[in-house]
PDB file of N, CA and C in Angstrom:
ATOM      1  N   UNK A   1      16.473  29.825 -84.930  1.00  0.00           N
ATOM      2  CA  UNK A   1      17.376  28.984 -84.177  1.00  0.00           C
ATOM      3  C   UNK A   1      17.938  29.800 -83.017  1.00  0.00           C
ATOM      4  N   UNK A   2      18.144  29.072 -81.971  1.00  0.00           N
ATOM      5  CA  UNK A   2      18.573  29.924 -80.565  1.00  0.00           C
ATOM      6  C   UNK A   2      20.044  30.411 -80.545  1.00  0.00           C
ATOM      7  N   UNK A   3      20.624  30.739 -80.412  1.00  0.00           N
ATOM      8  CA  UNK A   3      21.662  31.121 -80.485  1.00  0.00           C
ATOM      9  C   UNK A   3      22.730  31.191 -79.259  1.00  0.00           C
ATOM     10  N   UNK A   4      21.756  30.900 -78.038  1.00  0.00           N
ATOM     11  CA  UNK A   4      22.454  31.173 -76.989  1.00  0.00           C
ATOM     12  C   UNK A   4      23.178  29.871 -76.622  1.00  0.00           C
ATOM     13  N   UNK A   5      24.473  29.934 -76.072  1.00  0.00           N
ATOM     14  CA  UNK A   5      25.085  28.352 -75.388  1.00  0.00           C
ATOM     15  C   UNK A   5      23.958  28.211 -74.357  1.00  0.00           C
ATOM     16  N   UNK A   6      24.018  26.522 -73.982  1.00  0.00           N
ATOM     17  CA  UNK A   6      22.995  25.663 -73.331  1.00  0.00           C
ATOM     18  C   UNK A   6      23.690  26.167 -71.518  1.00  0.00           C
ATOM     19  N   UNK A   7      24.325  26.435 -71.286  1.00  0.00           N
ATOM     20  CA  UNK A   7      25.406  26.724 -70.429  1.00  0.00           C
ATOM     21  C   UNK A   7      24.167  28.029 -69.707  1.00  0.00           C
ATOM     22  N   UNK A   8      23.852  28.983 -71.120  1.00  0.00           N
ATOM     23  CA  UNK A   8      23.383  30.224 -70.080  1.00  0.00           C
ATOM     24  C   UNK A   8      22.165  30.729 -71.238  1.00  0.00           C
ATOM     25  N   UNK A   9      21.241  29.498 -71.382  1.00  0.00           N
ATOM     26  CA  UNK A   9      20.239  29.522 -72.488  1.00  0.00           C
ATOM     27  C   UNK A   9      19.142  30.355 -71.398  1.00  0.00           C
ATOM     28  N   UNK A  10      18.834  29.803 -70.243  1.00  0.00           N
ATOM     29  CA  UNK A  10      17.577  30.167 -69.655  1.00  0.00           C
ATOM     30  C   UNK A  10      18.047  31.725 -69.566  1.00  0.00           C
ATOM     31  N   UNK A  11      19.067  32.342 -69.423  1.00  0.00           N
ATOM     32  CA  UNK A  11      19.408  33.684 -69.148  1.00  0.00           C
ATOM     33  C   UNK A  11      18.885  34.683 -70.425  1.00  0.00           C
ATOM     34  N   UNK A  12      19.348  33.955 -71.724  1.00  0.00           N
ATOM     35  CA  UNK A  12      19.306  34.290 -72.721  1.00  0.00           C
ATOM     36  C   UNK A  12      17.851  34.876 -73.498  1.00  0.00           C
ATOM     37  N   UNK A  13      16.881  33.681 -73.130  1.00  0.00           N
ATOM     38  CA  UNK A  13      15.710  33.631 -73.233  1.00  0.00           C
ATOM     39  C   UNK A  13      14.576  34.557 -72.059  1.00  0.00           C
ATOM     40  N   UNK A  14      15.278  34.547 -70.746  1.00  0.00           N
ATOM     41  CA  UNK A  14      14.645  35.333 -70.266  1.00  0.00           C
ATOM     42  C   UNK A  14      14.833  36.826 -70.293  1.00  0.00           C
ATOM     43  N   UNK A  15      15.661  37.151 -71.204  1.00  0.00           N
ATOM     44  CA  UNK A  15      16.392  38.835 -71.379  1.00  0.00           C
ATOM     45  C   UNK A  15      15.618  38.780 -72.563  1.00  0.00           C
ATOM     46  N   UNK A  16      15.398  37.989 -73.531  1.00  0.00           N
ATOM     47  CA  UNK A  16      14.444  37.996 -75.006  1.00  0.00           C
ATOM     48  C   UNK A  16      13.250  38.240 -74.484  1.00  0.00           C
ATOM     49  N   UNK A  17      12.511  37.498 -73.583  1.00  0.00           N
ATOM     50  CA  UNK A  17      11.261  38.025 -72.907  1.00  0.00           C
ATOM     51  C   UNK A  17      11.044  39.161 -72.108  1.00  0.00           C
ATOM     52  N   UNK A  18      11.899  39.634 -71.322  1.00  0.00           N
ATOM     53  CA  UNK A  18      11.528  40.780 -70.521  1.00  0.00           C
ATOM     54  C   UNK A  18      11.693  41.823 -71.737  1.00  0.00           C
ATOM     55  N   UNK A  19      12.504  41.846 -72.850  1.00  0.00           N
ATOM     56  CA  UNK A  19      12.871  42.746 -73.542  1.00  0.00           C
ATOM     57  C   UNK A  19      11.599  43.444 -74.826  1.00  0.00           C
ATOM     58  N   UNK A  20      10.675  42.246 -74.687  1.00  0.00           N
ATOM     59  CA  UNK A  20       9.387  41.993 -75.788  1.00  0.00           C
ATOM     60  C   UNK A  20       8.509  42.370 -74.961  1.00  0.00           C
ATOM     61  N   UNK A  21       8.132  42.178 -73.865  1.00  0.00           N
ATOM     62  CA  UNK A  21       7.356  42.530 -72.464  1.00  0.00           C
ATOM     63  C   UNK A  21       7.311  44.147 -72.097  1.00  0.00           C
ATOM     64  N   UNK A  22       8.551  44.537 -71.964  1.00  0.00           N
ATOM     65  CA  UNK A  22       9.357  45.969 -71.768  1.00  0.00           C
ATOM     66  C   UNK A  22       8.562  46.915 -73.467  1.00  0.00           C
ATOM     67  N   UNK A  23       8.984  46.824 -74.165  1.00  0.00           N
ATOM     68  CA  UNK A  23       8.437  47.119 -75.432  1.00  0.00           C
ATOM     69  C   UNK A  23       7.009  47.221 -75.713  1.00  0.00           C
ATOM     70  N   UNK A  24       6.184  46.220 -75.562  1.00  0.00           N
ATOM     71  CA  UNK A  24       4.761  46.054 -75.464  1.00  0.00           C
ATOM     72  C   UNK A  24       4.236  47.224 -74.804  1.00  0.00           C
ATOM     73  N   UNK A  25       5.113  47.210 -73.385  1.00  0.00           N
ATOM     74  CA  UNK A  25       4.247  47.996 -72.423  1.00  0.00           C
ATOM     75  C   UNK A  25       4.888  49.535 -72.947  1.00  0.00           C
ATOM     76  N   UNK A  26       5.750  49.646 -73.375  1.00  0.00           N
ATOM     77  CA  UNK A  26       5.971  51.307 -74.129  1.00  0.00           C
ATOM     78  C   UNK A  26       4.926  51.208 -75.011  1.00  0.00           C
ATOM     79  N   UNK A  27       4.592  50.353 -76.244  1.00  0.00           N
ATOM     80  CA  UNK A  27       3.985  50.896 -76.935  1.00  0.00           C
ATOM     81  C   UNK A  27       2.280  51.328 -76.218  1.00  0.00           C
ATOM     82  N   UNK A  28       2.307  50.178 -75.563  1.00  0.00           N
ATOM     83  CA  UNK A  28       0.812  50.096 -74.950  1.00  0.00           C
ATOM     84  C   UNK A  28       0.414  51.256 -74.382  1.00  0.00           C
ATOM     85  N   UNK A  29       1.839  51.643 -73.517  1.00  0.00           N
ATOM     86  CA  UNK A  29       1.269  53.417 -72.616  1.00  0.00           C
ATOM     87  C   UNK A  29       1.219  54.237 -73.319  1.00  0.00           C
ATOM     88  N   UNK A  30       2.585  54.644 -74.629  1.00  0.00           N
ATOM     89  CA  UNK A  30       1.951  55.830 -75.507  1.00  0.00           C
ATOM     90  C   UNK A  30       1.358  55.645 -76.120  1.00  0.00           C
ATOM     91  N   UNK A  31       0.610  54.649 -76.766  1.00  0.00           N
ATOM     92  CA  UNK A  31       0.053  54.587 -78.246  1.00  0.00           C
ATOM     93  C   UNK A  31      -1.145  56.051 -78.310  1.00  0.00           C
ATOM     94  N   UNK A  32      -2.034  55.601 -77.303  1.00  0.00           N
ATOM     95  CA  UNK A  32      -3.063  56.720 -76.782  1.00  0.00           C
ATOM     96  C   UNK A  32      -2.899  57.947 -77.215  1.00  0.00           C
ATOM     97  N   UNK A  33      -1.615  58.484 -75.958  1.00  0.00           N
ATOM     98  CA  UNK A  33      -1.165  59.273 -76.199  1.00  0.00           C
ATOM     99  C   UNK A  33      -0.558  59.823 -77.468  1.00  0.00           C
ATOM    100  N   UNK A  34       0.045  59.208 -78.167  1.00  0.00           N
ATOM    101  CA  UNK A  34       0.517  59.631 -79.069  1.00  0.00           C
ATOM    102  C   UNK A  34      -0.318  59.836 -80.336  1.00  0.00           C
ATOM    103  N   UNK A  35      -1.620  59.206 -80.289  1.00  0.00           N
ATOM    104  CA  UNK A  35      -2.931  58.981 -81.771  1.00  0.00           C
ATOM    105  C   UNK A  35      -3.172  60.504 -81.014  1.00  0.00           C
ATOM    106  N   UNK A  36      -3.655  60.701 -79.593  1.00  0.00           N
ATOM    107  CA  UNK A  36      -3.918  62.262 -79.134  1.00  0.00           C
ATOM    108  C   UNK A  36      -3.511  63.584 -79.738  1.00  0.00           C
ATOM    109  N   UNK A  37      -2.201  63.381 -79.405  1.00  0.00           N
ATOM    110  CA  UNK A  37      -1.002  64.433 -79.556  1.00  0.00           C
ATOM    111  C   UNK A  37      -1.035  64.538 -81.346  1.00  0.00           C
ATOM    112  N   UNK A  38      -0.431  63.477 -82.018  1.00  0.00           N
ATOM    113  CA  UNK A  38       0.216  63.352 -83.383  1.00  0.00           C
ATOM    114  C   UNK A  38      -1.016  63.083 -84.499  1.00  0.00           C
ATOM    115  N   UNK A  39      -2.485  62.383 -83.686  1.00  0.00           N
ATOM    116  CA  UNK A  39      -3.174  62.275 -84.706  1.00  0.00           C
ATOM    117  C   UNK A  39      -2.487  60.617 -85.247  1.00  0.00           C
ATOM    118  N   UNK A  40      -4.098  59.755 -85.816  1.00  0.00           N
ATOM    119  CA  UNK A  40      -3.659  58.475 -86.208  1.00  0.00           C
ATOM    120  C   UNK A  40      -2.376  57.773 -87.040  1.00  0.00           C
ATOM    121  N   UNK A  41      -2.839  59.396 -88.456  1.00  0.00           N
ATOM    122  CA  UNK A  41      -1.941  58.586 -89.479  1.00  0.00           C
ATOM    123  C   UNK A  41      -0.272  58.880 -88.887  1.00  0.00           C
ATOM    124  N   UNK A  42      -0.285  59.767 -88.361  1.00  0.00           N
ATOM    125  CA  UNK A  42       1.475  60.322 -87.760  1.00  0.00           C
ATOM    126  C   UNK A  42       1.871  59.895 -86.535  1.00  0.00           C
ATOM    127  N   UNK A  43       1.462  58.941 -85.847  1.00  0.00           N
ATOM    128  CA  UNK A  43       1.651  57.679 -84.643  1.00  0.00           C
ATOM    129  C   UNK A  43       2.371  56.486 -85.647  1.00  0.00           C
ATOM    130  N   UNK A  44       0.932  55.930 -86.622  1.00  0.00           N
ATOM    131  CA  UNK A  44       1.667  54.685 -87.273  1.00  0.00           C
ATOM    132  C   UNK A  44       2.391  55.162 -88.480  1.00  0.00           C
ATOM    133  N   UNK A  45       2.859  56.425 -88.617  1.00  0.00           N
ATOM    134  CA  UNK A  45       4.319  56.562 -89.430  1.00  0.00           C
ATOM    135  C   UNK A  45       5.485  56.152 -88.677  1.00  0.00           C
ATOM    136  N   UNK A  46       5.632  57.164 -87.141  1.00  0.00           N
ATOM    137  CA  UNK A  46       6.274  57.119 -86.745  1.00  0.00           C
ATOM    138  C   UNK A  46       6.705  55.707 -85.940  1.00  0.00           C
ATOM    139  N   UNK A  47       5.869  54.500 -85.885  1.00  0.00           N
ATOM    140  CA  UNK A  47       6.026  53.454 -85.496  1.00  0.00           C
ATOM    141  C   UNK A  47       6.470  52.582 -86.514  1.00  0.00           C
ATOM    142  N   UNK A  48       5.984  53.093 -87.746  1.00  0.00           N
ATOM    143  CA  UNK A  48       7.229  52.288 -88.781  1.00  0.00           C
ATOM    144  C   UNK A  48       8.375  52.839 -89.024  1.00  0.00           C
ATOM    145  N   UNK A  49       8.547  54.112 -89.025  1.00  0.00           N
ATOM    146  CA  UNK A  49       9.535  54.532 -89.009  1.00  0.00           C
ATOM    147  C   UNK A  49      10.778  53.907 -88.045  1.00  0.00           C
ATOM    148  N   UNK A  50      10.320  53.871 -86.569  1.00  0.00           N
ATOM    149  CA  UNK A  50      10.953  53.169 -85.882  1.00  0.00           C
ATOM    150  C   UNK A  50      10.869  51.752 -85.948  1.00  0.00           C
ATOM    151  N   UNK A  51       9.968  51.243 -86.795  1.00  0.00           N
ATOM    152  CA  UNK A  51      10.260  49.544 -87.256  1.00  0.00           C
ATOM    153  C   UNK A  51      11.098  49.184 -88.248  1.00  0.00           C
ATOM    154  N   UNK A  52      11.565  49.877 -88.930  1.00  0.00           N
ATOM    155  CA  UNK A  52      12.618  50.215 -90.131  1.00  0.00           C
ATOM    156  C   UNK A  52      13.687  50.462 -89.510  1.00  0.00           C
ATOM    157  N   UNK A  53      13.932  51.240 -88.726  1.00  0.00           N
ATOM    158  CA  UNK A  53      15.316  51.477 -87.689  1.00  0.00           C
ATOM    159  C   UNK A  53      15.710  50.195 -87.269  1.00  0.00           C
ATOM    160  N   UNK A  54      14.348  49.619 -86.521  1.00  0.00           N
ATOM    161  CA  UNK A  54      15.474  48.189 -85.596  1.00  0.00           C
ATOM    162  C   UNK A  54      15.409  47.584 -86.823  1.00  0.00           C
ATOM    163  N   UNK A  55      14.823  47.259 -87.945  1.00  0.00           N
ATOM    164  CA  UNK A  55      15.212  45.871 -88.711  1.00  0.00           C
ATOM    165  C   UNK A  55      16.455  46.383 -89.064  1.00  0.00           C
ATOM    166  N   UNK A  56      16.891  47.834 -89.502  1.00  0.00           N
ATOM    167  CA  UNK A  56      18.486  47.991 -89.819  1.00  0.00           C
ATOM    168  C   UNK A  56      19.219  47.358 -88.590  1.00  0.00           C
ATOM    169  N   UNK A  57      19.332  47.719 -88.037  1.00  0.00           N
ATOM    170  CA  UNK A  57      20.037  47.525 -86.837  1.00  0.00           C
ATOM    171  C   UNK A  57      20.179  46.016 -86.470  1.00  0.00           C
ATOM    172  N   UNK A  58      19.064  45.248 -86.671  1.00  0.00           N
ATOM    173  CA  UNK A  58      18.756  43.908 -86.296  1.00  0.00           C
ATOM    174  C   UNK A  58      19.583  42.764 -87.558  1.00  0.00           C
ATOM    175  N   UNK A  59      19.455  43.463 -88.904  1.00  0.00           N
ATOM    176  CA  UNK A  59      20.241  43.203 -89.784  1.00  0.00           C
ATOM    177  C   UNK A  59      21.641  43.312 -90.249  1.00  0.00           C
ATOM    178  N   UNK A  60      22.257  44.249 -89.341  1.00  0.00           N
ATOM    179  CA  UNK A  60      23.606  45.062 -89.043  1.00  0.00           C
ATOM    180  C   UNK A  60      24.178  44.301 -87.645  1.00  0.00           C
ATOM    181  N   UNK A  61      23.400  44.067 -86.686  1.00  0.00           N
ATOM    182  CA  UNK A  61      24.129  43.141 -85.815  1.00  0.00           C
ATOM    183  C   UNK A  61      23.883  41.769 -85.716  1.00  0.00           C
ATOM    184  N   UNK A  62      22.611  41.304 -85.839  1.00  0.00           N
ATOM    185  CA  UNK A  62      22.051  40.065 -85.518  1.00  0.00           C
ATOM    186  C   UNK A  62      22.473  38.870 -86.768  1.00  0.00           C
ATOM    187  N   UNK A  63      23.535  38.117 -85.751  1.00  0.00           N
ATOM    188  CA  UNK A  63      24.227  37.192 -86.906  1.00  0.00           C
ATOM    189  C   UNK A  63      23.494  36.185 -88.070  1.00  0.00           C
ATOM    190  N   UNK A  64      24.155  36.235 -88.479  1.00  0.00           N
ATOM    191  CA  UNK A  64      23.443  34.852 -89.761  1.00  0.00           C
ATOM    192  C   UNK A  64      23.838  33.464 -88.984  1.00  0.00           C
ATOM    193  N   UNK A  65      22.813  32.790 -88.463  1.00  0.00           N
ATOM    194  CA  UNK A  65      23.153  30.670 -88.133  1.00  0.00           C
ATOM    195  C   UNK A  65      22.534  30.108 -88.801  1.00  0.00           C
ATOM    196  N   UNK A  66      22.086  30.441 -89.567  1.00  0.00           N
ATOM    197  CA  UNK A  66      21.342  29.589 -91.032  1.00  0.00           C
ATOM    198  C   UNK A  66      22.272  28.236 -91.400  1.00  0.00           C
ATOM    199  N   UNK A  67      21.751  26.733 -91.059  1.00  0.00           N
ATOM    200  CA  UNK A  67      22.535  25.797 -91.222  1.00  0.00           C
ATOM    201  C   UNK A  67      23.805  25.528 -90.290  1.00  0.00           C
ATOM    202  N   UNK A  68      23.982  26.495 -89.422  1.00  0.00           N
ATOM    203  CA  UNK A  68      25.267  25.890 -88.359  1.00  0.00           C
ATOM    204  C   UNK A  68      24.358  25.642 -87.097  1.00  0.00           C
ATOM    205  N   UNK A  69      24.986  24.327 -86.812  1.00  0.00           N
ATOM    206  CA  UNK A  69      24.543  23.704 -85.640  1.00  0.00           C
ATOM    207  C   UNK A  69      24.652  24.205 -84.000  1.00  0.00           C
ATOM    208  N   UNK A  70      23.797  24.337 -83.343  1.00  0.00           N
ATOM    209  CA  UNK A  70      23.931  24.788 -82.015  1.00  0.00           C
ATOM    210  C   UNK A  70      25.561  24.484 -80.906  1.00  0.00           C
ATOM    211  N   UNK A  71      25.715  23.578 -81.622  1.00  0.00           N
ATOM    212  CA  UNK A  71      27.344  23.128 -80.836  1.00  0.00           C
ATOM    213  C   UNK A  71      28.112  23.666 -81.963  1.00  0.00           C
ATOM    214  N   UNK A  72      28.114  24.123 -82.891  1.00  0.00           N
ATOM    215  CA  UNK A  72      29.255  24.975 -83.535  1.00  0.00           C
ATOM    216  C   UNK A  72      28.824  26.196 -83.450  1.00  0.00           C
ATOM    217  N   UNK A  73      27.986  26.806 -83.157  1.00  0.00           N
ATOM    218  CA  UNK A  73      27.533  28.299 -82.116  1.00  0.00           C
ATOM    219  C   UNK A  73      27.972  28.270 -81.388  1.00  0.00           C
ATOM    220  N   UNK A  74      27.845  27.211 -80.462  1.00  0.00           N
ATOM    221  CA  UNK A  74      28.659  27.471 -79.180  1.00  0.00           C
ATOM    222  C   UNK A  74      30.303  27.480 -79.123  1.00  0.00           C
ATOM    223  N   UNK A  75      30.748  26.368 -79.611  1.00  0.00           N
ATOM    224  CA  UNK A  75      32.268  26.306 -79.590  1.00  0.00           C
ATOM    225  C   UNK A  75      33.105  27.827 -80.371  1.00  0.00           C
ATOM    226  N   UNK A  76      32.222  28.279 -81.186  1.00  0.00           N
ATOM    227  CA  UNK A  76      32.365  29.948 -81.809  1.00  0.00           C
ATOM    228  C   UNK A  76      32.461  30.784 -80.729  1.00  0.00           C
ATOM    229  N   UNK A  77      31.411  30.826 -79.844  1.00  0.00           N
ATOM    230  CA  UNK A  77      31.030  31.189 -79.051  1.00  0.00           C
ATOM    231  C   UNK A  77      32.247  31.744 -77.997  1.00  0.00           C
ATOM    232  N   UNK A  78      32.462  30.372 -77.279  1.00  0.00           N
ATOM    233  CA  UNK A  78      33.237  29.788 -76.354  1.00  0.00           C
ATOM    234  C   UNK A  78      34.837  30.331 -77.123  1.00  0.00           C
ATOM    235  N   UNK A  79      35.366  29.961 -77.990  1.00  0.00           N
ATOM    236  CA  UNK A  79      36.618  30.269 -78.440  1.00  0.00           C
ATOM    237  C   UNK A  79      36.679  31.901 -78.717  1.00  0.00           C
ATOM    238  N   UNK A  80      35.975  32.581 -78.359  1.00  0.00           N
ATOM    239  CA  UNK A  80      36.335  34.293 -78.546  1.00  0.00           C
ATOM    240  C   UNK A  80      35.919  34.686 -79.939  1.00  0.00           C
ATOM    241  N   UNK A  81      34.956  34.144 -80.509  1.00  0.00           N
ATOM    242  CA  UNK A  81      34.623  34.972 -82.056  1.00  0.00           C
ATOM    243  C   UNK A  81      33.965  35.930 -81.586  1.00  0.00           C
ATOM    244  N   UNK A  82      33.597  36.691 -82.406  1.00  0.00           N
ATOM    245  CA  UNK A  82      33.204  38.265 -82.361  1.00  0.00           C
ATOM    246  C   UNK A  82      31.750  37.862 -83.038  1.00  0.00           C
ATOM    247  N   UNK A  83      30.711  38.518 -82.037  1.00  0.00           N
ATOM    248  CA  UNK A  83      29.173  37.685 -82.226  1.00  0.00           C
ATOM    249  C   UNK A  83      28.909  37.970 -83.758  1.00  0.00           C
ATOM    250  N   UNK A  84      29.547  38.529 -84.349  1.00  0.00           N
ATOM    251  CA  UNK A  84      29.089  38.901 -85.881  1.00  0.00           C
ATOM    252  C   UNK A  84      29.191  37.873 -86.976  1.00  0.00           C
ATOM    253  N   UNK A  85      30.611  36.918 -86.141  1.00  0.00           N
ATOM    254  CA  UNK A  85      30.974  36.142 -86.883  1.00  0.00           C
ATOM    255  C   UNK A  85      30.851  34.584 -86.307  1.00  0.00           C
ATOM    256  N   UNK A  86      29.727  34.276 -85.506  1.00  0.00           N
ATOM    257  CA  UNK A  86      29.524  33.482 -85.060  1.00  0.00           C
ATOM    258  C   UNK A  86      28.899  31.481 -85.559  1.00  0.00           C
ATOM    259  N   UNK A  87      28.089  32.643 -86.817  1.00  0.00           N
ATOM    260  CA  UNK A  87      27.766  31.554 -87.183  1.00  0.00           C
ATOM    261  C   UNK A  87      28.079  31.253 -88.872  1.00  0.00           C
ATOM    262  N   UNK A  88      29.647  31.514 -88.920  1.00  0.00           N
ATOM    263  CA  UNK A  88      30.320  31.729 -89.713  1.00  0.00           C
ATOM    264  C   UNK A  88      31.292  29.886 -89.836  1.00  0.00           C
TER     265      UNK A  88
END
């Protein structure tokens, strides 16, 4: 579910895309490099390793809206909640 108000959705969505885009192209330029340098199996450690990092992180900030409606996101939103507690 989107999370962003309808107000500044296209903004929202286009920072989600450049941000997946941006990422791709890191992994895409070192991967090479890094199977070179580190050798296969110690590239895809270290890429889970760092896939384990953001799901903490993604799980530590990225709110729960499970069942709240996009206009009670927003009015959360809009009234000053603290994004943690948004879809609260």
């Amino acid at each position: 579910m989107e999370i962003q108000p309808l107000k500044s959705r296209e903004f929202g969505i286009a920072c989600s895309t450049m941000t997946n885009w941006i990422t791709c192209a890191i992994v895409g330029a070192t991967f090479l490099s890094l199977v070179d340098t580190l050798g296969s199996a110690h590239t895809f450690w270290l890429y889970a390793v760092l896939n384990a990092f953001f799901i903490v992180l993604t799980v530590a900030f990225v709110p729960e809206t499970k069942n709240v409606s996009l206009e009670q996101i927003e009015k959360n939103l809009m009234s000053g909640k603290k994004l943690r507690d948004i879809g609260c």
